[in-house]
Protein backbone atom coordinates (compact mmCIF):
# COMPACT_ATOMS: atom_id res chain seq x y z
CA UNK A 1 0.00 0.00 0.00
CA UNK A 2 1.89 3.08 -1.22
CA UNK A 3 2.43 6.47 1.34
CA UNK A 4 1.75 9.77 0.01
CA UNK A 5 1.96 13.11 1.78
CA UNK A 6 0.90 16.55 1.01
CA UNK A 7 2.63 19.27 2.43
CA UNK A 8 0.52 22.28 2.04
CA UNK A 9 -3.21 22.47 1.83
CA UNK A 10 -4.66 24.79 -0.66
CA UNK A 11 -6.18 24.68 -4.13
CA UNK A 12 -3.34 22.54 -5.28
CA UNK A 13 -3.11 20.23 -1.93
CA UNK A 14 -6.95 19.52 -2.61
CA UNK A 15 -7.02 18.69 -5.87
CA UNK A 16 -3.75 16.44 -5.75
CA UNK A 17 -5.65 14.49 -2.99
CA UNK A 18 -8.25 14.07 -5.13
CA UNK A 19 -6.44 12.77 -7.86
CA UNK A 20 -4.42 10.18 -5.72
CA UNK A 21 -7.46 9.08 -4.43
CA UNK A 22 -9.66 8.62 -7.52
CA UNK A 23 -6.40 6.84 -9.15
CA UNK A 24 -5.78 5.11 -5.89
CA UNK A 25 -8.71 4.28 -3.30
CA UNK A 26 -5.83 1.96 -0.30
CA UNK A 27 -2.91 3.98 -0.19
CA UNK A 28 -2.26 6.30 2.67
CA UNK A 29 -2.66 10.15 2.09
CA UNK A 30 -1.25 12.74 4.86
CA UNK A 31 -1.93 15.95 4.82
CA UNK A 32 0.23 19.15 6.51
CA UNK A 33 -0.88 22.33 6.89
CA UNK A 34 0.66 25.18 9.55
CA UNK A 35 -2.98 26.39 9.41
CA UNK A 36 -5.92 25.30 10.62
CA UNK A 37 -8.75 26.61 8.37
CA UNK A 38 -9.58 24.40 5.16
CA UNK A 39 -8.61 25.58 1.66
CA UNK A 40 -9.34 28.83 1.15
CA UNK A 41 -8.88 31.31 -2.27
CA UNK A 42 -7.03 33.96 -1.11
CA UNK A 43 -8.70 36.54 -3.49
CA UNK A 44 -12.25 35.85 -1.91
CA UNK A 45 -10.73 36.80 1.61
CA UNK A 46 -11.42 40.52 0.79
CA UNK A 47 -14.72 40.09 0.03
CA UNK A 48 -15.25 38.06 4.03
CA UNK A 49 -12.95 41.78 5.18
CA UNK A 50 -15.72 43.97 3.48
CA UNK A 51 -18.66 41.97 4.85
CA UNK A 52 -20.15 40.93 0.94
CA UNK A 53 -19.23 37.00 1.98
CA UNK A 54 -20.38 35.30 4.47
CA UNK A 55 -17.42 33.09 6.38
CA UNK A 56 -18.41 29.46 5.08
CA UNK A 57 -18.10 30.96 1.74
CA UNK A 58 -14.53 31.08 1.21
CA UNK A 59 -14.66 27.20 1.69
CA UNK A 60 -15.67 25.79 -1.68
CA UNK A 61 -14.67 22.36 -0.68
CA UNK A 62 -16.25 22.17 3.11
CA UNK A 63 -14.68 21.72 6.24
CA UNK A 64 -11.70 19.86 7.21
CA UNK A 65 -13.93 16.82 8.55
CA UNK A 66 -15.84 16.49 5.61
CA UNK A 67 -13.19 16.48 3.17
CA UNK A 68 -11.15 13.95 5.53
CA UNK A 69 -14.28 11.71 5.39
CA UNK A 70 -15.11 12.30 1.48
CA UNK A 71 -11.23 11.12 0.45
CA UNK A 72 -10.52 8.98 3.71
CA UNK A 73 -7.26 11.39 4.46
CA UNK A 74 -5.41 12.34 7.48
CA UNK A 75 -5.13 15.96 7.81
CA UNK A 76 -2.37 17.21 10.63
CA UNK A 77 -3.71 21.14 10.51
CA UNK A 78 -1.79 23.93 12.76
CA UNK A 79 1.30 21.31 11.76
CA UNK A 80 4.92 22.89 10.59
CA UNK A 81 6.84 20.31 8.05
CA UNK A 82 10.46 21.63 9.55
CA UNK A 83 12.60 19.68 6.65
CA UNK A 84 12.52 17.24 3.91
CA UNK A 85 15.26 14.32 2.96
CA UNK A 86 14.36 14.30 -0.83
CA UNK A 87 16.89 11.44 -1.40
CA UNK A 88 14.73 9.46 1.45
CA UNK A 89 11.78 10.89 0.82
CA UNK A 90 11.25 11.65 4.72
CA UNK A 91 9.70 15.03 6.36
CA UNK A 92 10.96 16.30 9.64
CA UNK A 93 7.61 17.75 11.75
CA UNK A 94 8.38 20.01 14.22
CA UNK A 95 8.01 18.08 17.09
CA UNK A 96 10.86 16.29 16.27
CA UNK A 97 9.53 13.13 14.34
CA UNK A 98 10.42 12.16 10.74
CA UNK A 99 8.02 10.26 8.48
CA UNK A 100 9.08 8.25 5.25
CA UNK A 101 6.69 8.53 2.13
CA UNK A 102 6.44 7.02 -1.55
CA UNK A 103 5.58 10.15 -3.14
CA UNK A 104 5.72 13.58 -1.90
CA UNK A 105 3.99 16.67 -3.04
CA UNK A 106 5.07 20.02 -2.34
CA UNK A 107 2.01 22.59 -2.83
CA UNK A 108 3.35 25.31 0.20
CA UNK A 109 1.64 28.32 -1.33
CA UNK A 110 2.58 31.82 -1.39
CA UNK A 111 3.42 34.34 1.40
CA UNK A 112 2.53 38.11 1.12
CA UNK A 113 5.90 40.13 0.18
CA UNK A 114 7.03 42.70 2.56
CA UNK A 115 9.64 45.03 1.36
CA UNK A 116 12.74 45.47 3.92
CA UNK A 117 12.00 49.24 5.41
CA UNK A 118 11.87 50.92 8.51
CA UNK A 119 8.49 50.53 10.12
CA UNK A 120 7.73 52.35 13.12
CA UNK A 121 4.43 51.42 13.82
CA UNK A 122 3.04 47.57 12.59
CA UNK A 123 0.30 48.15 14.27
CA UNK A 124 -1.02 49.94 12.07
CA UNK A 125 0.28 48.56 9.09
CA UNK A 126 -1.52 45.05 7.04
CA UNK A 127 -0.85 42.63 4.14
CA UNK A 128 -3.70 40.88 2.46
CA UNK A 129 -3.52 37.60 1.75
CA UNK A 130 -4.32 35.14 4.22
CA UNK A 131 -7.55 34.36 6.27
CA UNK A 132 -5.65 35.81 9.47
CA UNK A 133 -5.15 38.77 7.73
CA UNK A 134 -8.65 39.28 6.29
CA UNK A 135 -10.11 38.57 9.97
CA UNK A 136 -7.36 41.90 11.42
CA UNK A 137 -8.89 43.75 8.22
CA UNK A 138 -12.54 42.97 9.25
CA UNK A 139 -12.10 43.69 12.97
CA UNK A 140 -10.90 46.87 12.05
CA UNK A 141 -13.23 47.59 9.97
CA UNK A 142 -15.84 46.89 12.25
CA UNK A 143 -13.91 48.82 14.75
CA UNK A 144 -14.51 52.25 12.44
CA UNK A 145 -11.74 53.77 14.09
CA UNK A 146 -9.63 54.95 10.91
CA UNK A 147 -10.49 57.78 8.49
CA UNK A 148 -7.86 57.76 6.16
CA UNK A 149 -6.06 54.54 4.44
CA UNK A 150 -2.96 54.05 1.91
CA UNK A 151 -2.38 51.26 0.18
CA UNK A 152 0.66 50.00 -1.63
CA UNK A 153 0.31 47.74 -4.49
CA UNK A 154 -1.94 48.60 -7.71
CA UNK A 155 -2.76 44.89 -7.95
CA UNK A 156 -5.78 42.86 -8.05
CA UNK A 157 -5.68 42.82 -4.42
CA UNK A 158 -4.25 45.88 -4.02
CA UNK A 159 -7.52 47.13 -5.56
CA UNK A 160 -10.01 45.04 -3.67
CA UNK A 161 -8.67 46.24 -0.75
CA UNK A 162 -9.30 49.91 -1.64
CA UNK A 163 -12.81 49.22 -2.19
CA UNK A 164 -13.41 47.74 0.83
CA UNK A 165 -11.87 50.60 3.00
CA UNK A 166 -13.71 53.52 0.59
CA UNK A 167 -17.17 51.37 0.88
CA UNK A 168 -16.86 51.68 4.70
CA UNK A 169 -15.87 55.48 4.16
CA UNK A 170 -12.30 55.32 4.53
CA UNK A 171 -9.97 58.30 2.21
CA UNK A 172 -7.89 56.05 0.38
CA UNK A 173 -4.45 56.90 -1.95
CA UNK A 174 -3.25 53.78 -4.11
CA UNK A 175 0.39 53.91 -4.42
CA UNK A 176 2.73 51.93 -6.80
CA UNK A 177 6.10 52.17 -8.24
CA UNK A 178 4.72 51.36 -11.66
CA UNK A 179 3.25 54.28 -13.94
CA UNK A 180 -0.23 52.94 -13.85
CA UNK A 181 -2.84 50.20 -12.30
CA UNK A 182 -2.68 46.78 -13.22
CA UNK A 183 1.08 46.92 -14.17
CA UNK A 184 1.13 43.32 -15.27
CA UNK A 185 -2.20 42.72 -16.85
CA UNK A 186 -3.23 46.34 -18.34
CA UNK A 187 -2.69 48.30 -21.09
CA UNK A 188 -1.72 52.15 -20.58
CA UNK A 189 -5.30 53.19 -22.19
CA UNK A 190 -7.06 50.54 -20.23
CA UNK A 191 -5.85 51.78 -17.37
CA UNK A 192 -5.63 55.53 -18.15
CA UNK A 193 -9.54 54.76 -17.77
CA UNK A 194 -9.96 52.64 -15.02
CA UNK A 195 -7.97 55.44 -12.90
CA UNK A 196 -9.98 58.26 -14.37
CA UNK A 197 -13.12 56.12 -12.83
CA UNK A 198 -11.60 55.69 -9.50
CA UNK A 199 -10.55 59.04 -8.94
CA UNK A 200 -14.24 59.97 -9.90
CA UNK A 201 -15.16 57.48 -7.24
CA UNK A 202 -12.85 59.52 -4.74
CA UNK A 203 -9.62 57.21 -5.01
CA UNK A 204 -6.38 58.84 -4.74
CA UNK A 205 -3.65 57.57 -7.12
CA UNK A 206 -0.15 58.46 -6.65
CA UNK A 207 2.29 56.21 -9.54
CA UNK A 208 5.90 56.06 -9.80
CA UNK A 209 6.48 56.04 -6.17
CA UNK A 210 7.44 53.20 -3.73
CA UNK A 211 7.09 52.88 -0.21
CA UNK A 212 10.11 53.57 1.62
CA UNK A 213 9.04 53.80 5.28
CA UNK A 214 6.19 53.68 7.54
CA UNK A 215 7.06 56.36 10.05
CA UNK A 216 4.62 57.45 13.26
CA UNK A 217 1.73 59.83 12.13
CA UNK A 218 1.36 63.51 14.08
CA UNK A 219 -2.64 63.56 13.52
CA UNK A 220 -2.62 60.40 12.09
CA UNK A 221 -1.74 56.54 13.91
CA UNK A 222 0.80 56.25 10.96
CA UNK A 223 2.73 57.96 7.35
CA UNK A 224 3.44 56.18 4.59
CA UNK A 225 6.76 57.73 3.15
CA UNK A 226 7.02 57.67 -0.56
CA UNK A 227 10.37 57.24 -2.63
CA UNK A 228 9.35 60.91 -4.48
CA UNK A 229 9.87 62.47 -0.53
CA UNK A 230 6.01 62.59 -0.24
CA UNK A 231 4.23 61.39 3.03
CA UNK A 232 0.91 60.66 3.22
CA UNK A 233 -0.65 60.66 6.87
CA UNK A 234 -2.97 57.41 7.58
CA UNK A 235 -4.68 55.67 9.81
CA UNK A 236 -3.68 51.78 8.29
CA UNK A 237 -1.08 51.55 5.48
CA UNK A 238 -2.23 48.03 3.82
CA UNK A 239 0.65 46.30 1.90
CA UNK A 240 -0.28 44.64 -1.36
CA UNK A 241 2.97 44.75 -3.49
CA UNK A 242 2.87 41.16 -4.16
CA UNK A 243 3.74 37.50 -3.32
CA UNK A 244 7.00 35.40 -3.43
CA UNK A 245 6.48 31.87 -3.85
CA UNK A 246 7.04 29.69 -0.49
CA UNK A 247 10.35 27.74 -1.74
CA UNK A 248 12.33 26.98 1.56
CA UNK A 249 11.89 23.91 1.77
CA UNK A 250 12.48 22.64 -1.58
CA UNK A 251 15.67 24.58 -2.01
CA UNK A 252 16.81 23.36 1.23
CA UNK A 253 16.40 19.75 0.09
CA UNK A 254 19.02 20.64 -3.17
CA UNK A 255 15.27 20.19 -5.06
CA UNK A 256 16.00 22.88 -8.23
CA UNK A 257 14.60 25.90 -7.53
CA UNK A 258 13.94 29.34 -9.55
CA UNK A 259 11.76 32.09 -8.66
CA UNK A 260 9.45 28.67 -7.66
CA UNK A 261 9.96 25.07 -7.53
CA UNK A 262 10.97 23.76 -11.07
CA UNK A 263 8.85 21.05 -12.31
CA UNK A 264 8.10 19.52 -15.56
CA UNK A 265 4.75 19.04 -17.11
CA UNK A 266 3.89 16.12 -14.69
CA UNK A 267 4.60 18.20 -11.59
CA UNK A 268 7.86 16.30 -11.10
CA UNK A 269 10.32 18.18 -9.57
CA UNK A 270 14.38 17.36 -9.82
CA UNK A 271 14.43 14.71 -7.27
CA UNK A 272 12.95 11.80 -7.95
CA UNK A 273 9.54 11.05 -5.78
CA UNK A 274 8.98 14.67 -4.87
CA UNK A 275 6.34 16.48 -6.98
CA UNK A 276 5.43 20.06 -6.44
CA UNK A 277 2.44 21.93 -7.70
CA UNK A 278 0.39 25.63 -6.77
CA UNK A 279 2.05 28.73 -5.98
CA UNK A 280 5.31 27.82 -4.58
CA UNK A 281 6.16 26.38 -8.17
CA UNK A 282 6.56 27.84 -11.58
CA UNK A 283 4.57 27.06 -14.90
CA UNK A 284 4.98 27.50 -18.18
CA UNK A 285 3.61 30.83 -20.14
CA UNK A 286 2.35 29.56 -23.67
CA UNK A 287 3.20 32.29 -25.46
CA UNK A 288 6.69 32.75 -25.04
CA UNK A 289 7.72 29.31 -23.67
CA UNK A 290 9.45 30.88 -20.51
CA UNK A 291 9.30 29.39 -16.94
CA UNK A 292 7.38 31.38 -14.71
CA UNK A 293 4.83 31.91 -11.42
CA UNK A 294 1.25 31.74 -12.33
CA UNK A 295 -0.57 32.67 -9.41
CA UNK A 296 -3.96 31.61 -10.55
CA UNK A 297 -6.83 29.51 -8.71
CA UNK A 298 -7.28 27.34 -12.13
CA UNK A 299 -3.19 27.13 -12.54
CA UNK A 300 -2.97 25.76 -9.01
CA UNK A 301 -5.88 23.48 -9.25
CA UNK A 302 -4.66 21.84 -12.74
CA UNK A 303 -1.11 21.61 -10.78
CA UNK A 304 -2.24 19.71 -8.27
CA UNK A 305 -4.71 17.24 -9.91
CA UNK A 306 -1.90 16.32 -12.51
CA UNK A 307 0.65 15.87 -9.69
CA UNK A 308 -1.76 13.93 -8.06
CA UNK A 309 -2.56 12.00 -10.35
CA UNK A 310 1.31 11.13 -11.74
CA UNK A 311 2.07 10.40 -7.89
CA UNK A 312 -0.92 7.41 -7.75
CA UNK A 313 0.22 6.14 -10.90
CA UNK A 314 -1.47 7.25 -13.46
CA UNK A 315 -0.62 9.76 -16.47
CA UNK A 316 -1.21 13.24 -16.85
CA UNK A 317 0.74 16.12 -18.16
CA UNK A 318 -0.24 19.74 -17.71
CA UNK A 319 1.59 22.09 -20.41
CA UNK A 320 1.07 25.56 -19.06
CA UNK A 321 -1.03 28.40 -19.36
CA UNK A 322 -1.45 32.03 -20.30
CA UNK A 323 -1.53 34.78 -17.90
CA UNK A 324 -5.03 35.75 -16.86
CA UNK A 325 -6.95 37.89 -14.33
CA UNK A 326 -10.70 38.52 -14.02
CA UNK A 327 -11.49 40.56 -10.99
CA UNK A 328 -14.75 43.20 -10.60
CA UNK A 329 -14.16 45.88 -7.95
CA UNK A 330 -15.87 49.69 -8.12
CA UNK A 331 -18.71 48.80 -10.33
CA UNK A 332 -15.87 47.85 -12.59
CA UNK A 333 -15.17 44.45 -14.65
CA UNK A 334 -11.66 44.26 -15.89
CA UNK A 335 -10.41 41.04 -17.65
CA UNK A 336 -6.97 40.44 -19.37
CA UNK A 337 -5.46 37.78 -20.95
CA UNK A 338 -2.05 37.39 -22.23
CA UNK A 339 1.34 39.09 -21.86
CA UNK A 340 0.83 42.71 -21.90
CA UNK A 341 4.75 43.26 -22.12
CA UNK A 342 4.62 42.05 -25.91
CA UNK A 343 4.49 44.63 -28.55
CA UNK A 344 2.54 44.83 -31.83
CA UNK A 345 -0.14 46.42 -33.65
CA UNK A 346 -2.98 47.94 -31.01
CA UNK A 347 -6.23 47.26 -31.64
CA UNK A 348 -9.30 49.14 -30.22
CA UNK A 349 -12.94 49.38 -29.72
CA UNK A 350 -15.61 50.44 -27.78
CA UNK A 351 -19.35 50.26 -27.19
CA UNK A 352 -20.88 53.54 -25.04
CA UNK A 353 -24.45 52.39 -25.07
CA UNK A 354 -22.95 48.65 -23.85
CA UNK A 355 -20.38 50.30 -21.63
CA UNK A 356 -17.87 48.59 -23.56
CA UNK A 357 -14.01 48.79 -23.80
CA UNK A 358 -11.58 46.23 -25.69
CA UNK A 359 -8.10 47.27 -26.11
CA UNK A 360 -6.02 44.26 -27.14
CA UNK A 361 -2.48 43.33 -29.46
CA UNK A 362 -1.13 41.67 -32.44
CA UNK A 363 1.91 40.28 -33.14
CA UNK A 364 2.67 38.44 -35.86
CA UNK A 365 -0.93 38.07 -37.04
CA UNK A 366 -1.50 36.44 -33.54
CA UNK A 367 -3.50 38.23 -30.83
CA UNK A 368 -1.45 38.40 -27.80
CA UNK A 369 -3.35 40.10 -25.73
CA UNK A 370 -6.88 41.50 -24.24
CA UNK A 371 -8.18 43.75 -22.29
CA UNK A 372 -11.91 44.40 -21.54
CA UNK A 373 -13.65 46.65 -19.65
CA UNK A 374 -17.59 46.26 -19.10
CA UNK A 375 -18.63 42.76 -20.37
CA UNK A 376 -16.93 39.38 -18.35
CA UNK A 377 -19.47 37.25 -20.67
CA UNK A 378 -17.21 37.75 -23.67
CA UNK A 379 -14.06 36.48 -21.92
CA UNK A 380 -14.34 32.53 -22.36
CA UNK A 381 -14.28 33.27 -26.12
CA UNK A 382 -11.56 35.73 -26.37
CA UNK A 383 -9.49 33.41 -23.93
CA UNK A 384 -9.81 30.78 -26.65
CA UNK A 385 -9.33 32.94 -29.67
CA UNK A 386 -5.50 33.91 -28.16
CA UNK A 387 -4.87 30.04 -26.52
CA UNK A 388 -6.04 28.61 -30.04
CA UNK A 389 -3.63 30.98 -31.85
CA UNK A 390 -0.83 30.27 -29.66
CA UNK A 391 -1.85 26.44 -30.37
CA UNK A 392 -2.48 26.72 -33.98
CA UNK A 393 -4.87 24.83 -33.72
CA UNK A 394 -8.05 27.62 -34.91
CA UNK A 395 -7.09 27.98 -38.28
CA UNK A 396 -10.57 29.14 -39.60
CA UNK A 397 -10.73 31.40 -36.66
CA UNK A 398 -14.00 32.16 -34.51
CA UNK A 399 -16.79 30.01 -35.46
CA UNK A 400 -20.51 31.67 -36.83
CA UNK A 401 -21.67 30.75 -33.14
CA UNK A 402 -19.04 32.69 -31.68
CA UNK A 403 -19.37 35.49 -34.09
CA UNK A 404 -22.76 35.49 -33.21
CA UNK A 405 -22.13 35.67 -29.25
CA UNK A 406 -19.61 38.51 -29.68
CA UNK A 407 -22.23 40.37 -31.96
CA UNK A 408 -24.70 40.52 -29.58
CA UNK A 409 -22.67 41.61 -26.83
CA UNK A 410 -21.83 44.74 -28.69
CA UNK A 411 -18.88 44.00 -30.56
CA UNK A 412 -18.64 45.34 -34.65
CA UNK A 413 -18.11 43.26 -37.45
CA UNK A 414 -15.51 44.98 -37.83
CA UNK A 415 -13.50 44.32 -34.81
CA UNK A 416 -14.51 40.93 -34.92
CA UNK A 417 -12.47 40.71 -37.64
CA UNK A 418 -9.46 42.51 -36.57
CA UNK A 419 -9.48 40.08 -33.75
CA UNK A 420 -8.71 37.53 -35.85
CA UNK A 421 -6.73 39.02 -37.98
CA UNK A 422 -8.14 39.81 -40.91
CA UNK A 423 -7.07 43.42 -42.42
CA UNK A 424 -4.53 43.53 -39.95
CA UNK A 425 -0.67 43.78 -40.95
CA UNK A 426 1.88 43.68 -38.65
């Protein structure tokens, strides 16, 4: 009867457990996680902060009893793995006790990124990532004790976080190093019009400045001090900048390690046994090839199932995937798919009576990339149109039933076209 242990219990951790036990229904299947909440998606814990979501719903898969019981697991929660033998394949708790295993998979997340500065007051200062962290934002929320917020990071999060201090009445300033929101997944037009909403919704935007202290406010509990010698007095300065894959233990182990776990398409990692899938590994970006972190929900939960599934014995390869994000925040959708850093032809259109805004690019007849603004419905379709170029594998373009879709959401013959190409040269 083979051993398997998951180290790590999040999107990934669940769905490799699912695999191993749908490919394998006797073997043994641990579970470690330092926390003791189930798995949770980390972009929903916002929405528990602002009060729109009620606590059980950032648990799509239940409770840690019912998911024990529906895949006959043992799950060790509020449990630290210390170290890992890869050569063994044995995992040092931190009690003390080592446990041998057939297969191992490594699925240990993210952590929130917190640049090295002076801070002279954490206590007034949050990141935004984990459930702990979205309770602290809640409770002082709930508290109503601060008029004036900044927040560093014009990210997805970044941005759901500045929502949910301006819909409880809280001045807010976004801050960011880059020259506009959504550095990674926006266009500058896109953006240029996303900011001029915000700042009609009473958002503060300050670009091209980076955080450089947290000093101790005069009126305020705290001031954020800015790289471009601003300082901006606030009650809770709420760090967003970003996430750096959770690779210490791999890269203690001599597993290969790059800005995440390497693996290859089967989740294996460089020592043999040890798979690693989710967040604290890197992927593969379609479009250019290039190993890198794709910190997506449907990433991590393809991960883990293929790991899963490779570990039990079975077969399954996962190639990559483009870079994605689909978040609404201030009455706002914004979706965007592909690699915003490649350069082309631009292509734009827009729909006032629809509320409608595509800005996207070409290169080399190919779209590679999208941005929308007003309409999430169209977004399955486009997603294909650029993963099916990248493919070459939708020669004859959109189908007449696509076509059709896009048509009635607003979209131009025209453009329809240009989307796939035709008219365009690059």
């Amino acid at each position: 009867m083979a051993a398997y242990a998951i180290v790590g219990f999040g999107c990934a951790g669940y769905h490799a457990a699912q695999a191993i036990r749908e490919t394998d229904s006797t073997g043994t299947i641990d579970i470690y996680s330092e926390h003791p909440d189930p798995p949770y998606n980390p972009m929903l814990t916002t929405y528990y902060a602002s009060n729109r979501l009620r606590y059980e719903g950032m648990f799509p898969f239940g409770t840690l009893e019912e998911i024990e019981d529906n895949y006959k697991l043992h799950i060790y929660p509020s449990v630290k793995v210390t170290g890992l033998d890869a050569e063994n394949r044995t995992l040092k708790l931190e009690n003390g006790e080592s446990r041998a295993y057939d297969k191992i998979l490594l699925a240990t997340g993210a952590y929130s990124f917190v640049p090295p500065i002076p801070n002279e007051c954490p206590e007034a200062s949050i990141s935004m990532r984990t459930l702990d962290d979205a309770r602290r934002l809640r409770s002082i929320l709930e508290e109503g004790t601060i008029s004036k917020a900044v927040v560093i990071g014009a990210s997805m999060a970044g941005i759901k976080v500045v929502e949910a201090l301006s819909n409880n009445g809280v001045k807010t300033t976004l801050v960011d190093m880059a020259p506009h929101i959504f550095p990674l997944a926006a266009y500058p037009q896109t953006a240029a019009r996303i900011e001029s909403e915000l700042a009609a919704q009473g958002i503060r935007m300050k670009f091209r400045a980076g955080l450089t202290a947290v000093r101790k406010g005069t009126q305020t509990r705290a001031a954020a001090e800015c790289s471009d010698g601003s300082v901006l007095p606030a009650d809770l300065v709420a760090l967003c900048i970003g996430t750096r894959a959770n690779t210490a233990l791999a890269s203690a182990a001599g597993i290969q390690v790059g800005r995440g776990i390497t693996v290859d398409p089967s989740m294996r990692t460089s020592a043999e046994g040890i798979f690693a899938a989710g967040d604290c590994c890197e992927g593969c970006n379609l479009q250019d090839g290039q190993h890198q972190i794709i910190g997506l929900w449907a990433n991590a939960a393809y991960q883990g199932y293929t790991a899963g599934l490779n570990m039990a014995g079975g077969t399954g390869s996962f190639p990559g995937n483009i870079l994605h994000n689909i978040t609404h925040f201030m009455g706002m959708d914004f979706i965007g798919f592909g690699d915003n850093r490649i350069d082309g032809t631009r292509i734009q259109f827009e729909n006032k009576e629809k509320g409608l805004w595509i800005e996207g690019v070409r290169s080399e007849r190919r779209l590679a990339g999208i941005n929308i603004l007003g309409n999430c419905r169209i977004s399955g379709i486009l997603k294909n149109l650029i993963l099916g170029m990248i493919q070459e594998e939708n020669g004859d373009g959109l189908s007449d039933f696509q076509k059709g879709i896009l048509k009635q959401e607003g979209l131009s013959h025209e453009f329809i076209r240009s989307l796939e190409g035709v008219g365009i040269h690059d």
